[in-house]
C-alpha atoms as a PDB file:
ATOM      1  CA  UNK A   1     -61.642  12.226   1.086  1.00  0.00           C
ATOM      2  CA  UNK A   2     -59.346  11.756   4.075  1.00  0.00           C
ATOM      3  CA  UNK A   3     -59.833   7.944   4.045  1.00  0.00           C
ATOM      4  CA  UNK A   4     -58.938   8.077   0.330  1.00  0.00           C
ATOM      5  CA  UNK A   5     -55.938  10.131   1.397  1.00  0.00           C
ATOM      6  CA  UNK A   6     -55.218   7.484   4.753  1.00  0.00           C
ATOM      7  CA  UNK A   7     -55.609   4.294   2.151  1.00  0.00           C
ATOM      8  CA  UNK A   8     -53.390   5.930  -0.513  1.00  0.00           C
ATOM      9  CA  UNK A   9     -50.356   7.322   2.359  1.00  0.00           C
ATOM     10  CA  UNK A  10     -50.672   3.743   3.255  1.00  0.00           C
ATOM     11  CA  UNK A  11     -50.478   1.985   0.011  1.00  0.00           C
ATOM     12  CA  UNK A  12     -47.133   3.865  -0.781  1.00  0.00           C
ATOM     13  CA  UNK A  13     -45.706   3.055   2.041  1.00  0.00           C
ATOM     14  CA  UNK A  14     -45.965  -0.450   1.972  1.00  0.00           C
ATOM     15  CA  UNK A  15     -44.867  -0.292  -1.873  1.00  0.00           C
ATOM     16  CA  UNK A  16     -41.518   2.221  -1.273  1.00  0.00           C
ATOM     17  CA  UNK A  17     -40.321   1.859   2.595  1.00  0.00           C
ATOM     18  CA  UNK A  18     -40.126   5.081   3.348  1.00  0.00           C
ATOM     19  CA  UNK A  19     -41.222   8.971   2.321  1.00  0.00           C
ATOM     20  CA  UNK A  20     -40.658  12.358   3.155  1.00  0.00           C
ATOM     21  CA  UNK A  21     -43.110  14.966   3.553  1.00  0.00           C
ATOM     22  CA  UNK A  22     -42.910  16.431   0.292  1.00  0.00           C
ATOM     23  CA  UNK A  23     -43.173  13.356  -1.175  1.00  0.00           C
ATOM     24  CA  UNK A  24     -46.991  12.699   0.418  1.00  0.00           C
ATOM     25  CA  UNK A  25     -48.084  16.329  -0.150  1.00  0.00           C
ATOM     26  CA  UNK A  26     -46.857  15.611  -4.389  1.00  0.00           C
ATOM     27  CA  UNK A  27     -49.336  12.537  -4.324  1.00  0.00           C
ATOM     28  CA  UNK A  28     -52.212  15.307  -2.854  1.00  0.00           C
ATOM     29  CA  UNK A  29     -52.017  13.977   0.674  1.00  0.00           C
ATOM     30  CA  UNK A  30     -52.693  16.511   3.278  1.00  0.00           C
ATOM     31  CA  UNK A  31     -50.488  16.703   6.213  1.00  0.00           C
ATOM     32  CA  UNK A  32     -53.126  16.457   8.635  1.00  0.00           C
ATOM     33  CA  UNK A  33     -53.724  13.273   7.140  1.00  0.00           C
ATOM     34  CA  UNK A  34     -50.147  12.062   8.696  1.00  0.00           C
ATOM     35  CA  UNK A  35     -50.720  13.770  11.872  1.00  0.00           C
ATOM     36  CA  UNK A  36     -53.987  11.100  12.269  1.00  0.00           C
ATOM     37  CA  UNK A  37     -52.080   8.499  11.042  1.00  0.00           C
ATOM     38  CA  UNK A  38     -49.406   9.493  13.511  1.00  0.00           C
ATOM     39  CA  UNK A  39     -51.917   9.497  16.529  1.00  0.00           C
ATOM     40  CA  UNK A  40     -53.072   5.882  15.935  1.00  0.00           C
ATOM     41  CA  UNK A  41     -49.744   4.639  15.356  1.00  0.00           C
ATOM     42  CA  UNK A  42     -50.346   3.723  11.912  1.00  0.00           C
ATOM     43  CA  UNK A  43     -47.830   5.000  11.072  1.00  0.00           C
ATOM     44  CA  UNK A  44     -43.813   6.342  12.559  1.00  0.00           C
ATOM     45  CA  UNK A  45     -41.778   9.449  12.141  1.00  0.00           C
ATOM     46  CA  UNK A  46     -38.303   7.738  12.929  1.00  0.00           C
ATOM     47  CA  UNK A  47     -36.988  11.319  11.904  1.00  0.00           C
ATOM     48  CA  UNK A  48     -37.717  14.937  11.380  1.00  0.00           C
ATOM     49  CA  UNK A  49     -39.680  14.631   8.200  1.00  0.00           C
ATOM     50  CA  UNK A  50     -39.457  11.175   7.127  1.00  0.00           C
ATOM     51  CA  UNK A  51     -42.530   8.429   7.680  1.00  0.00           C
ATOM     52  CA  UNK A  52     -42.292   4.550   7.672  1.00  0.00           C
ATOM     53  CA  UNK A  53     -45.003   2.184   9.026  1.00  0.00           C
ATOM     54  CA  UNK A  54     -44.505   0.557  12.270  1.00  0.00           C
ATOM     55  CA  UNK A  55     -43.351  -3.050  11.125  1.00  0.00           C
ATOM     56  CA  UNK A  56     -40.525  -1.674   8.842  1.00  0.00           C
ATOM     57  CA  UNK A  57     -37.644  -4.199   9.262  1.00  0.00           C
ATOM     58  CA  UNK A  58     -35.003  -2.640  11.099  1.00  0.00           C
ATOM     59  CA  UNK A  59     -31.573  -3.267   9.636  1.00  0.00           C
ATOM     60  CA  UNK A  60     -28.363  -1.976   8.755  1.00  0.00           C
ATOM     61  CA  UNK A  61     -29.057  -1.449   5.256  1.00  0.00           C
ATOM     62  CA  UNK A  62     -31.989   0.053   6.066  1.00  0.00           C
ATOM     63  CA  UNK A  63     -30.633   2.523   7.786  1.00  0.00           C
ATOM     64  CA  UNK A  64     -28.536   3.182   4.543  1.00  0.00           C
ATOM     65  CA  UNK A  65     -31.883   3.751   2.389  1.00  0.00           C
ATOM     66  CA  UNK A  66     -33.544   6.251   5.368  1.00  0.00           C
ATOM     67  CA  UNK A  67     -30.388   8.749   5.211  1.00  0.00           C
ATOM     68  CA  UNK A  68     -30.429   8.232   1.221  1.00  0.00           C
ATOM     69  CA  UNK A  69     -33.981   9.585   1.647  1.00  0.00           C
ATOM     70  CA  UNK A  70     -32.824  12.643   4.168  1.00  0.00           C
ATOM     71  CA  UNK A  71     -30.054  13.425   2.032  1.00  0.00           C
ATOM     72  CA  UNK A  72     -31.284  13.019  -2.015  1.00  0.00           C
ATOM     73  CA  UNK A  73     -28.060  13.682  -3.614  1.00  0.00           C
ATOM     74  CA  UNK A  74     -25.751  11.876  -0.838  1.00  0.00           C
ATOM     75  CA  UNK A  75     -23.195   9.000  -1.864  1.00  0.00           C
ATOM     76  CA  UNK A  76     -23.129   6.127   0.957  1.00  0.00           C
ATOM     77  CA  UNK A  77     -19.318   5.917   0.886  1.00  0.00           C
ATOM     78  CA  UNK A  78     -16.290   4.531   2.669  1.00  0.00           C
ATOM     79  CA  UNK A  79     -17.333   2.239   6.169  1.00  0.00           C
ATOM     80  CA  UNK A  80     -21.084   2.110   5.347  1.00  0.00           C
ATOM     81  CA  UNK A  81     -20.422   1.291   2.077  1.00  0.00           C
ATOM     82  CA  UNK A  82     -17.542  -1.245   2.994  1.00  0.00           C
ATOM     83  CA  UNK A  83     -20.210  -3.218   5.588  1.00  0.00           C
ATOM     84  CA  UNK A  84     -22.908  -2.770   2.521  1.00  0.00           C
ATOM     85  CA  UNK A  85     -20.692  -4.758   0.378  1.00  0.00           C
ATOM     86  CA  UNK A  86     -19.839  -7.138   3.232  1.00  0.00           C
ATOM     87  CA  UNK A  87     -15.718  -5.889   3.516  1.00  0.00           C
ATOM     88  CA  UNK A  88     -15.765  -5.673   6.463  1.00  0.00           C
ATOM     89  CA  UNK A  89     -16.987  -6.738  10.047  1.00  0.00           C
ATOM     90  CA  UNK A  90     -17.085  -3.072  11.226  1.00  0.00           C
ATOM     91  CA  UNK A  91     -20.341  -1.675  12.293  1.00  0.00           C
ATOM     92  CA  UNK A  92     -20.396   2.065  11.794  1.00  0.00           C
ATOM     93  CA  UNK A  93     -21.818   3.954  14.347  1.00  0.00           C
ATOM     94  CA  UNK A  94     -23.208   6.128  11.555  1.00  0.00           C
ATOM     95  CA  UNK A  95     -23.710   6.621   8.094  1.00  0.00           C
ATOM     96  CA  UNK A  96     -20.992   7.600   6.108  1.00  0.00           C
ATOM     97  CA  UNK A  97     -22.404  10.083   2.916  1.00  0.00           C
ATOM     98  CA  UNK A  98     -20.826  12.065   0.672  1.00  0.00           C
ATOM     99  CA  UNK A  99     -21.788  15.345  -0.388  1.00  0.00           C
ATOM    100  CA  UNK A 100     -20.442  17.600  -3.283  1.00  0.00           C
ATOM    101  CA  UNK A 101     -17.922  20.009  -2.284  1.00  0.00           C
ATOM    102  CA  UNK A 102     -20.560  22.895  -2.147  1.00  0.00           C
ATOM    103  CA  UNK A 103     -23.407  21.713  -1.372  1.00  0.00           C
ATOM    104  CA  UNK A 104     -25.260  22.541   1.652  1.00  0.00           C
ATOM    105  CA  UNK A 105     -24.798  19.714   4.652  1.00  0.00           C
ATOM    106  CA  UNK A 106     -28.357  19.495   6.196  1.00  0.00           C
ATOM    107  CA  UNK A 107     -28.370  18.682   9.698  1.00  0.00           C
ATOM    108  CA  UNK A 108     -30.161  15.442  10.610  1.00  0.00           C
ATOM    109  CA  UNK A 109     -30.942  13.999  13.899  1.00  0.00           C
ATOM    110  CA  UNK A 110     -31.370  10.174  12.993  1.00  0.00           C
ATOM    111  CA  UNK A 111     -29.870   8.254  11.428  1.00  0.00           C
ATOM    112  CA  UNK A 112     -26.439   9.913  12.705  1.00  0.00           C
ATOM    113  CA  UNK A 113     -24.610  10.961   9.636  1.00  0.00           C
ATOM    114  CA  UNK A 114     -20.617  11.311   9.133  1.00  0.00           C
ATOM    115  CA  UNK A 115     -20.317  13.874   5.807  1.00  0.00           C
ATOM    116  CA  UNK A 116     -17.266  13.858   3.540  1.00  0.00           C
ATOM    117  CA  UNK A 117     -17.053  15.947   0.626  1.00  0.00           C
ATOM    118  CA  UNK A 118     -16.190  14.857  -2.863  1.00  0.00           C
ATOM    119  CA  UNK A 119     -16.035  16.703  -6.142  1.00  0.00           C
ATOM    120  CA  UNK A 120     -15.154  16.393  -9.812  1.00  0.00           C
ATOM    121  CA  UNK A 121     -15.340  12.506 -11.272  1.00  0.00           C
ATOM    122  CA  UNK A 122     -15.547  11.311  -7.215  1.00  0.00           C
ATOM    123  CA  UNK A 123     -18.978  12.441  -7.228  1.00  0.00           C
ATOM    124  CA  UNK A 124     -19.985  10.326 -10.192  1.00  0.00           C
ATOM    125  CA  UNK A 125     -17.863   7.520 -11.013  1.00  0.00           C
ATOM    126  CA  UNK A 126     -18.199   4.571  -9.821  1.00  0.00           C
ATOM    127  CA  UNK A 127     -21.720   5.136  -7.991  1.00  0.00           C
ATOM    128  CA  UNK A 128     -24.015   2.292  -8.415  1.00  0.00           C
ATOM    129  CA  UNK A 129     -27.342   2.394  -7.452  1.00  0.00           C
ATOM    130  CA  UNK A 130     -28.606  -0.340  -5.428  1.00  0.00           C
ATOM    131  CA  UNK A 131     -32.212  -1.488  -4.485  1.00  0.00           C
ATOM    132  CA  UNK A 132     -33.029  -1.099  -0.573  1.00  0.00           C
ATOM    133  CA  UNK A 133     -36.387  -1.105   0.495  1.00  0.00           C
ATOM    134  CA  UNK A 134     -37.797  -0.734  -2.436  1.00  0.00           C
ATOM    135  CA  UNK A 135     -35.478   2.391  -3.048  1.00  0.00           C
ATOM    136  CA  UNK A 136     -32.595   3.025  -5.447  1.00  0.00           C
ATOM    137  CA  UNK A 137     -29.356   3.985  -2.925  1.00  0.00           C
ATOM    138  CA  UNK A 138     -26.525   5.407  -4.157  1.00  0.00           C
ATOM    139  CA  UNK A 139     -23.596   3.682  -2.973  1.00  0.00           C
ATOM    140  CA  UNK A 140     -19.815   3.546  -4.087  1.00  0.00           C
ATOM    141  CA  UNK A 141     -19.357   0.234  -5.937  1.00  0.00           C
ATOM    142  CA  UNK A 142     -16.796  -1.633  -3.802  1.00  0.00           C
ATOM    143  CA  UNK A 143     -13.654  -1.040  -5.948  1.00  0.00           C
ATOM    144  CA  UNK A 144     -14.138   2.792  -5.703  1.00  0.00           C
ATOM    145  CA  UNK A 145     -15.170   2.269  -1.536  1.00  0.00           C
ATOM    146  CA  UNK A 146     -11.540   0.277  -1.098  1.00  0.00           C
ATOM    147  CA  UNK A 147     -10.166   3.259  -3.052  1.00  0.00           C
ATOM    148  CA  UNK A 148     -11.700   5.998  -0.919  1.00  0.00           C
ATOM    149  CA  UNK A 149     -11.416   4.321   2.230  1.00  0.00           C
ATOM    150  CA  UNK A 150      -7.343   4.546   1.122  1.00  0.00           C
ATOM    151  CA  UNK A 151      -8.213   7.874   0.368  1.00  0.00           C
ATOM    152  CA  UNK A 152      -9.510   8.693   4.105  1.00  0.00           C
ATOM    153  CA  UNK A 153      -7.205   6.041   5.883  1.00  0.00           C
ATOM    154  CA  UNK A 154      -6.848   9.012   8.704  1.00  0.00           C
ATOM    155  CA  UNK A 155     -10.629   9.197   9.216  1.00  0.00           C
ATOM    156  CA  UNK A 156     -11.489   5.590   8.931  1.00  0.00           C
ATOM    157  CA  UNK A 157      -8.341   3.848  10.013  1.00  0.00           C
ATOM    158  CA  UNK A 158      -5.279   2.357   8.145  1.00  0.00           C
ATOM    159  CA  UNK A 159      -6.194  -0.748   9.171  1.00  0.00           C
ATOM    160  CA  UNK A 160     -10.309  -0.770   8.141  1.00  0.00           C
ATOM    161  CA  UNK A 161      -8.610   0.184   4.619  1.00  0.00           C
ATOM    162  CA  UNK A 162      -6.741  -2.819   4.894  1.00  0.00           C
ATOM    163  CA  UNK A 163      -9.533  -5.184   5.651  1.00  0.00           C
ATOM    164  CA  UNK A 164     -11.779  -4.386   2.547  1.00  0.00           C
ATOM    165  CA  UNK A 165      -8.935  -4.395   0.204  1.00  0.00           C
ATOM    166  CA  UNK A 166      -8.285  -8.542   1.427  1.00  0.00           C
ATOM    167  CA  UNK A 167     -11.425  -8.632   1.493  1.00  0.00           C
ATOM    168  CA  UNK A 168     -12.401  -7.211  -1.929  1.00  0.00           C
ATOM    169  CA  UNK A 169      -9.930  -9.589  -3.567  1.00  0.00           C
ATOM    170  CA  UNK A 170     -10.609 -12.763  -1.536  1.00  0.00           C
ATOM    171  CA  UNK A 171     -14.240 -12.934  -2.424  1.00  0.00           C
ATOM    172  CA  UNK A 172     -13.232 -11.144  -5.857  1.00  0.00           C
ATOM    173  CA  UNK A 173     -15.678  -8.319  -5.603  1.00  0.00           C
ATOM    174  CA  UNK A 174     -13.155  -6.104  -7.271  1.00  0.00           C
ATOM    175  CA  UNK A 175      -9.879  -6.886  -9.782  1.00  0.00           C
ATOM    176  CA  UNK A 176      -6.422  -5.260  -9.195  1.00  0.00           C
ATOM    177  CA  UNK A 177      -6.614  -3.097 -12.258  1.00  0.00           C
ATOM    178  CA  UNK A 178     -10.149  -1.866 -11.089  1.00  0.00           C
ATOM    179  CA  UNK A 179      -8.541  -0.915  -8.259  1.00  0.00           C
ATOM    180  CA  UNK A 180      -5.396   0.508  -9.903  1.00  0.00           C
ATOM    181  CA  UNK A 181      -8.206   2.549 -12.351  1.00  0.00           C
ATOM    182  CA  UNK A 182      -9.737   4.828  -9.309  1.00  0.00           C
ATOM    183  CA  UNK A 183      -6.489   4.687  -7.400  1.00  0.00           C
ATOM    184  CA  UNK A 184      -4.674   6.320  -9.989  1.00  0.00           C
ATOM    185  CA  UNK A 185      -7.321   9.401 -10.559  1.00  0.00           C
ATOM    186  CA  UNK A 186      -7.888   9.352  -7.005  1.00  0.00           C
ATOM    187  CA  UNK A 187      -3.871   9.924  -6.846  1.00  0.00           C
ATOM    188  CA  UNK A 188      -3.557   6.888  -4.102  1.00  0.00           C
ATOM    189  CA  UNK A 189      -1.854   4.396  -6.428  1.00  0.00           C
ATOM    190  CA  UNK A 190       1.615   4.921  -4.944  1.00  0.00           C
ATOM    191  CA  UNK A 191       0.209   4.657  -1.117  1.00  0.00           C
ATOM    192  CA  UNK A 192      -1.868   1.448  -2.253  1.00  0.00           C
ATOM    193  CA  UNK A 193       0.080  -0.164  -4.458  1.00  0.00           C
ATOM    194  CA  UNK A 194       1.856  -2.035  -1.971  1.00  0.00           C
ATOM    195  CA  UNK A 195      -0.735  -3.058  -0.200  1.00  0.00           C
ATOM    196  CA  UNK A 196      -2.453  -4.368  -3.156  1.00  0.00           C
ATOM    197  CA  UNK A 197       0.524  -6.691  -4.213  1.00  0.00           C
ATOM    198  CA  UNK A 198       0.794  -7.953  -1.384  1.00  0.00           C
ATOM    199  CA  UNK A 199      -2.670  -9.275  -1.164  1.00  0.00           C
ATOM    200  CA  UNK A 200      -2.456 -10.514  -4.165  1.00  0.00           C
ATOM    201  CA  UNK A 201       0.290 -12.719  -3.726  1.00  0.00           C
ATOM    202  CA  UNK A 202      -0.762 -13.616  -0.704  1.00  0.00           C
ATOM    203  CA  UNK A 203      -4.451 -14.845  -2.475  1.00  0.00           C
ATOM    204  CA  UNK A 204      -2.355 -16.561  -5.333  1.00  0.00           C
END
């Protein structure tokens, strides 16, 4: 029975990166099962809860699917998103995730988290999900992250807002009137707008 258990807790994850607790003890594995896994390093705890096997690539976007995994219903949003998309050379010292305006903010040791809160159509429109890992991450598609990171310019930086808006245009991952779409429900239109024409003439 437990090397049934060991083989299976192995087999999934090698097939989906990365699983919580919960996850092992829905597919009938025992948690003393982990525990021996654990002791003969067959498999890591990176973080309270959450199990990976040893020679799981490390990598930014990585990081991205483990606090997607912490955090079920977080967004990644604004920086992490940004660096995701490739707007931007910044390399956030955590991962930025939005939460709904009432929900409870768990706290989580690794990966570092930075929580914003959204609510209404920001916690719905224009989230993507996008394969990491063998996981489906939420993320802000990179019109809407150029938007928000507008949105949070005195979190984040004028300037980082800046750079994935050039950015976004230059290598066309998002149009003007995409951008003028959120902007305008996000009420940021009149702060961007200048910004945006600019670019634009500048890319002409």
């Amino acid at each position: 029975m437990i090397a049934t258990q060991r083989t299976r807790a192995l087999d999934l994850l090698k097939s989906r990166g990365m699983l919580r607790l919960r996850d092992f003890i829905a597919e009938d594995i025992e948690p003393e099962t982990l525990a021996r896994l654990l002791r003969e390093e067959q498999v890591i705890r990176p973080a309270r809860g959450l199990y990976q096997l040893p020679d799981t690539p490390i990598e930014a976007a990585y990081m991205l699917a483990e606090a997607a995994v912490l955090v079920p219903k977080g967004i990644v949003c604004l920086i992490s998103a940004l660096q995701f998309h490739e707007l931007t050379l910044q390399m956030p010292s955590a991962v930025w995730m939005a939460i709904e305006r009432t929900a409870w903010r768990p706290t989580i040791s690794y990966p570092p988290i930075r929580f914003v809160r959204f609510s209404g159509w920001a916690i719905t429109e224009g989230v993507e999900m996008y394969p990491i890992q063998s996981r489906e991450v939420p993320i802000t598609n990179p019109a809407r992250t150029i938007v928000d990171c507008f949105r949070y310019r005195n979190k984040i930086g004028i300037d980082v807002a800046i750079e994935g808006l050039r950015e976004g245009i230059r290598h066309r991952k998002c149009t003007p009137d995409q951008l003028w779409q959120y902007a305008k429900k996000a009420r940021a239109w009149t702060i961007m707008r200048p910004y945006v024409e600019t670019v634009v003439s500048d890319a002409a």
